[in-house]
Protein backbone atom coordinates (compact mmCIF):
# COMPACT_ATOMS: atom_id res chain seq x y z
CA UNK A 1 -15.04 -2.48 23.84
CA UNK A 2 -11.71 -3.99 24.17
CA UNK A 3 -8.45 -2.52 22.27
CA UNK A 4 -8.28 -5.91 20.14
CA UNK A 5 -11.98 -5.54 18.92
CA UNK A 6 -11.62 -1.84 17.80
CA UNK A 7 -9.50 -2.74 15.29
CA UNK A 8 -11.12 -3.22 12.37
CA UNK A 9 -8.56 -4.79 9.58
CA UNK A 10 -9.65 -6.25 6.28
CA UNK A 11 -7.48 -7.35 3.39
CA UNK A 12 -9.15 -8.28 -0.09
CA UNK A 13 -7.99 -9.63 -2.95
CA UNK A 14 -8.92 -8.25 -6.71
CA UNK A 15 -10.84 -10.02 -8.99
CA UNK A 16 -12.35 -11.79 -6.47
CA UNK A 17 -12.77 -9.64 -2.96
CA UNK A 18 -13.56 -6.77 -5.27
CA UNK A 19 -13.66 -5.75 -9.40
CA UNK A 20 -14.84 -9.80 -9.22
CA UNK A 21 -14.50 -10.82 -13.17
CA UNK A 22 -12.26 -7.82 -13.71
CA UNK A 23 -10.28 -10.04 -16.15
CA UNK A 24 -6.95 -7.37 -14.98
CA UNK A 25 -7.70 -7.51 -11.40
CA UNK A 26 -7.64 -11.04 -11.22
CA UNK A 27 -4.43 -10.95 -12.78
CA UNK A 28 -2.40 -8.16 -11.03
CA UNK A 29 -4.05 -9.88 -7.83
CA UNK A 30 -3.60 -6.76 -5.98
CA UNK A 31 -4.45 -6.52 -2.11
CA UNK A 32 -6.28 -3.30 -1.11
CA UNK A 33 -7.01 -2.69 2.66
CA UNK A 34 -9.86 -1.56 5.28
CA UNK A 35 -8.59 0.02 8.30
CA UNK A 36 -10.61 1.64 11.14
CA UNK A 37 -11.23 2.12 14.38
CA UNK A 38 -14.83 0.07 14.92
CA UNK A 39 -15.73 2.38 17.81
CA UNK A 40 -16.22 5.56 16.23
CA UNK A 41 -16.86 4.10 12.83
CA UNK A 42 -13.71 5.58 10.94
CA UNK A 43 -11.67 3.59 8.23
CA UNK A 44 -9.80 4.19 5.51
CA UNK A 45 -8.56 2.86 2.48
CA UNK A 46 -5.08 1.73 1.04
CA UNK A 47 -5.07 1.39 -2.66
CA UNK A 48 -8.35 1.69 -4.29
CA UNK A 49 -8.12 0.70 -7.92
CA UNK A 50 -10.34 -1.26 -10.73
CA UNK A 51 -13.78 -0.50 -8.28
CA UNK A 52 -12.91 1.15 -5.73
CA UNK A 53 -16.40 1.86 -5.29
CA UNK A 54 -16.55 -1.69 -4.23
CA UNK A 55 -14.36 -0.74 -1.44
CA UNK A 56 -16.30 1.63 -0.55
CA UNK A 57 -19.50 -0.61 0.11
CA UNK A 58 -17.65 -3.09 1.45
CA UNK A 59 -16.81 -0.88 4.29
CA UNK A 60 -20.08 0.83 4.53
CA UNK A 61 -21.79 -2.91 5.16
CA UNK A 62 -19.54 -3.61 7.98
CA UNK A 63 -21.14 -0.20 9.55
CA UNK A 64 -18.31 1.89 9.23
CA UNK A 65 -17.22 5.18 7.02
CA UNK A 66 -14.62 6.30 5.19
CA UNK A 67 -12.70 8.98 6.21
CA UNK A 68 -9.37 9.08 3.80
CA UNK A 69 -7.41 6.80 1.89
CA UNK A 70 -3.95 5.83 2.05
CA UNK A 71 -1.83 5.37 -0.62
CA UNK A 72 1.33 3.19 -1.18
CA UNK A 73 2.85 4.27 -4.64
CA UNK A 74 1.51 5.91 -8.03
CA UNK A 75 1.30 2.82 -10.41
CA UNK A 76 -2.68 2.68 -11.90
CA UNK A 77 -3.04 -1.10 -10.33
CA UNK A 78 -2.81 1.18 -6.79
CA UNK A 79 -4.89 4.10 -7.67
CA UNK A 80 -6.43 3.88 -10.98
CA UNK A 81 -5.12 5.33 -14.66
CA UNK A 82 -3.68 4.29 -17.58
CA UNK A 83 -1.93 1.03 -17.75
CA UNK A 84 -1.03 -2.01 -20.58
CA UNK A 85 -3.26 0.21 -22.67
CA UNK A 86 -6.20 -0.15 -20.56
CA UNK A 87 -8.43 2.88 -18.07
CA UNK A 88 -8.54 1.57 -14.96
CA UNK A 89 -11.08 3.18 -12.25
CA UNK A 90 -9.79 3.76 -9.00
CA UNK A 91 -9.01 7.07 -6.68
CA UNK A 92 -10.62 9.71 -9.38
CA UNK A 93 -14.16 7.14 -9.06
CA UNK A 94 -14.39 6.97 -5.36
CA UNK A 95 -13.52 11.10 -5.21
CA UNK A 96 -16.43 11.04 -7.54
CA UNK A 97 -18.71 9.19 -4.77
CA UNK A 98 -16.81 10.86 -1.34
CA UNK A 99 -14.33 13.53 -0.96
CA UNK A 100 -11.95 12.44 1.80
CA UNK A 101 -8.31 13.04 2.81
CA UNK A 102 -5.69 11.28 -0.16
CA UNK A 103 -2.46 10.98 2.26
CA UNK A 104 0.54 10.35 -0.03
CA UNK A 105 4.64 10.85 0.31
CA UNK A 106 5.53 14.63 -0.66
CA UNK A 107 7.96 12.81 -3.00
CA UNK A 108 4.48 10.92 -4.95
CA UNK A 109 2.29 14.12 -5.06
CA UNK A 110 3.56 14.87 -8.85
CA UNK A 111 3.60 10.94 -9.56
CA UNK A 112 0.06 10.59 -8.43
CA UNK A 113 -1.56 13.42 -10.15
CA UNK A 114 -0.23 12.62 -13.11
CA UNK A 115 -1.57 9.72 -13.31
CA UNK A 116 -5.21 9.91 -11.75
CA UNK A 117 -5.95 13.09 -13.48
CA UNK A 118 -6.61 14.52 -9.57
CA UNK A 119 -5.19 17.72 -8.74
CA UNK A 120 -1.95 18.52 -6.78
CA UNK A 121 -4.16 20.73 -4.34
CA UNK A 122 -6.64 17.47 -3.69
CA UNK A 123 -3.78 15.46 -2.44
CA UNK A 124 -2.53 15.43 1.36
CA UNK A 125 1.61 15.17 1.47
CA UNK A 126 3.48 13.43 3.87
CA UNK A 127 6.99 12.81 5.04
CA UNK A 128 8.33 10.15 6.38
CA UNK A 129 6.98 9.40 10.21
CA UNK A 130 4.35 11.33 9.91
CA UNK A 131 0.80 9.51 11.83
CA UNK A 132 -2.45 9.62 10.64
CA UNK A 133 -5.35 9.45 12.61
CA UNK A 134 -8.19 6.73 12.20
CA UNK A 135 -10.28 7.28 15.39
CA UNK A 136 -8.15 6.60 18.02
CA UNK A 137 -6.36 4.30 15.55
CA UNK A 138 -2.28 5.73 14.98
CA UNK A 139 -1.18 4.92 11.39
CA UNK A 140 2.68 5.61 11.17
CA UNK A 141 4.31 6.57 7.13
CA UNK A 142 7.33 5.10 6.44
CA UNK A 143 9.07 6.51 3.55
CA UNK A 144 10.50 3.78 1.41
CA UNK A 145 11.66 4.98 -1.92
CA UNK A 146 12.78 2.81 -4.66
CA UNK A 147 9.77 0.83 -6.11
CA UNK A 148 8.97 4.76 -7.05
CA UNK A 149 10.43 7.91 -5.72
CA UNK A 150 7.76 8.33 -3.21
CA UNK A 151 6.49 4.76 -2.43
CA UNK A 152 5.73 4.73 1.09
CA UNK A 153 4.24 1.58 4.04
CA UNK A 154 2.09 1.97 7.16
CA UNK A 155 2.54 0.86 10.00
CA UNK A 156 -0.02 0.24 12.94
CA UNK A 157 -0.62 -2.07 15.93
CA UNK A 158 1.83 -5.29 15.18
CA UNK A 159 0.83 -5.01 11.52
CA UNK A 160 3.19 -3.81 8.13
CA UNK A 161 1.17 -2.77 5.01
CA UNK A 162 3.99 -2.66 2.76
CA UNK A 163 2.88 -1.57 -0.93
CA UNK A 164 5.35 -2.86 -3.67
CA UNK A 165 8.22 -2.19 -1.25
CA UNK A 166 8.49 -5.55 0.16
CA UNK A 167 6.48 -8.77 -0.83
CA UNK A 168 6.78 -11.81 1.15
CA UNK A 169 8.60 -13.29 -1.79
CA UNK A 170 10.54 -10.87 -3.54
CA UNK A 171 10.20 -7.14 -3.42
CA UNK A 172 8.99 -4.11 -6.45
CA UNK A 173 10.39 -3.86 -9.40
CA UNK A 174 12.97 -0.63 -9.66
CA UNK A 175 13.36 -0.65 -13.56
CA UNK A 176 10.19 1.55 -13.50
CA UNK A 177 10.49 5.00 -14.17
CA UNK A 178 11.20 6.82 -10.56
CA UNK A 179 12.89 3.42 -9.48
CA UNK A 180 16.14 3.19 -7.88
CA UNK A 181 18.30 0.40 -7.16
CA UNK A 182 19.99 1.72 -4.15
CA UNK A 183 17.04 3.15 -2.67
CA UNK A 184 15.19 -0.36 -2.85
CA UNK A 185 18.38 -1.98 -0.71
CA UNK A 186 18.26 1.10 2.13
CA UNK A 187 14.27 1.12 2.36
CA UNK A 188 14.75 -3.04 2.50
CA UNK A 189 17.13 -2.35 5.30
CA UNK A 190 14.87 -0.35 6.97
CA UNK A 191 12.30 -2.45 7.22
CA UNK A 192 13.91 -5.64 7.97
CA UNK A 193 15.39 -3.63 11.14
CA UNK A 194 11.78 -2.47 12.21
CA UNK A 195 10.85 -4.07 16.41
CA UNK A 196 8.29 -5.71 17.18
CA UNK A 197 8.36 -8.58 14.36
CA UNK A 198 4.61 -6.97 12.74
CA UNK A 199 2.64 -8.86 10.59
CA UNK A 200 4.06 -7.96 6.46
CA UNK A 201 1.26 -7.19 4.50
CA UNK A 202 1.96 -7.31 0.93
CA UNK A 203 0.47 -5.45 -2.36
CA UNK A 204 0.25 -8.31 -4.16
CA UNK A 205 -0.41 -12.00 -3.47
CA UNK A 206 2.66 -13.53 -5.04
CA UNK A 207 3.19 -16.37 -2.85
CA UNK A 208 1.28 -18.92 -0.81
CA UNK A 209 0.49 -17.16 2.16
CA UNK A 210 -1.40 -13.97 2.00
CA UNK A 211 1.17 -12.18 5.05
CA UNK A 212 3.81 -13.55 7.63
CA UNK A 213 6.01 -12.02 10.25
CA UNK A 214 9.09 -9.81 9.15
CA UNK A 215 11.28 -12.09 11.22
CA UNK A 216 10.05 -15.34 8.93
CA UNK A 217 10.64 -12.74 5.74
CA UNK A 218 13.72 -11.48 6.75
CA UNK A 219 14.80 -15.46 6.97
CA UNK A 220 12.93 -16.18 3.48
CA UNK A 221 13.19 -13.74 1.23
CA UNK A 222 16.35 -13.60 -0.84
CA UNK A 223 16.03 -9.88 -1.08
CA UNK A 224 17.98 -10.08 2.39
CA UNK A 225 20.64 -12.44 1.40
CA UNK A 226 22.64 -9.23 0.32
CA UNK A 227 24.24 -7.59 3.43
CA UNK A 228 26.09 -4.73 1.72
CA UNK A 229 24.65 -2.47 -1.10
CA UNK A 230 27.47 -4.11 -3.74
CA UNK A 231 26.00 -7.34 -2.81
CA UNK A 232 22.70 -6.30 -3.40
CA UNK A 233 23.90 -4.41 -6.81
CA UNK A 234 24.83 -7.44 -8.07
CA UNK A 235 22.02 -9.59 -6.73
CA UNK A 236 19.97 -6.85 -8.62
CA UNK A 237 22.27 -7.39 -11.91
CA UNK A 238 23.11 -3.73 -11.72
């Protein structure tokens, strides 16, 4: 099998990909990814919320199994829990179904229990460019604080999954609880200075295309007109 076709990469869209009629999946429009490696069968997850057990099934029909799940950030559209006054499913569910590996920033551990109802112990922590395996598949962390305390992207073969961190248009809020102004500008930074020019792979579908290069972000996004943390401060209207 050639390296190209072990890669197995699939990104679906709520309220239709998955929860389909889920009248506050369709609205959040959340992305949640497959990743795997097709050879030996392993994938995993990144952000299974409103059905995760969809997820779950969608990656079982394509032949493969899950062995872990990624996760960006805390917030319940991610991983499930209370939000707007409503219970969404997510990570607790597909625990429920299949006990895998939950990899998450040391600085989200806390976040993320709170808020799934999953223990502390349950949760695998991270720091920041650490790898996890998927077959022969290398995921990289990137730490990336300022959406939350712990929010965190992954990085693998010419592609960014980048959470609420960085959207094509735009990036995560920071007036959250856990957010941070500054944090958002240096994790920005980060990214935008990441080789290669991978494929940005957003959260959320907030603009027309679904992902684009960094290079045509960095260019597009008016989260990098601010060169200087000041700039950015007052871009922020902070």
């Amino acid at each position: 099998m050639a390296e190209d076709d072990r890669l197995y990469f699939r990104q679906l869209l709520s309220g239709r990909d998955f929860a389909a009629g889920d009248m506050i999946a369709e609205q959040m429009r959340n992305f949640a990814y497959l990743i795997g490696d097709r050879e030996t069968g392993d994938a995993v997850i990144v952000d299974p919320a409103y059905a995760a057990t969809d997820l779950v099934d969608a990656l079982e029909s394509d032949g493969m199994r899950l062995s872990g799940v990624l996760v960006t950030h805390h917030h319940p559209d991610h991983v499930g829990g209370s939000m707007m006054g409503f219970e969404l499913k997510g990570l607790a569910e597909l625990l429920e179904r299949t006990s895998v590996p939950v990899h998450v920033n040391t600085h989200e551990v806390d976040w993320v229990s709170r808020v799934t109802g999953i223990a502390p112990s349950e949760l695998t922590a991270h720091q920041h460019g650490d790898t996890v395996e998927v077959g022969a598949l290398s995921i990289e962390l990137l730490h990336t604080p300022g959406h939350t305390p712990g929010s965190q992207c992954f990085l693998l073969d010419g592609r960014l999954i980048a959470g609420d961190t960085l959207f094509l248009e735009g990036c995560g809020r920071t007036d959250f609880p856990g957010g941070n102004v500054d944090d958002m500008f240096r994790s920005l930074q980060a990214l935008a200075a990441l080789p290669g020019d991978p494929t940005v792979f957003p959260g959320h579908w907030y603009s027309a295309a679904k992902s684009a290069p960094l290079d045509s972000v960095r260019r597009s996004n008016y989260v990098y007109r601010a060169s200087s943390l000041d700039q950015w401060r007052t871009l922020m209207g902070g």
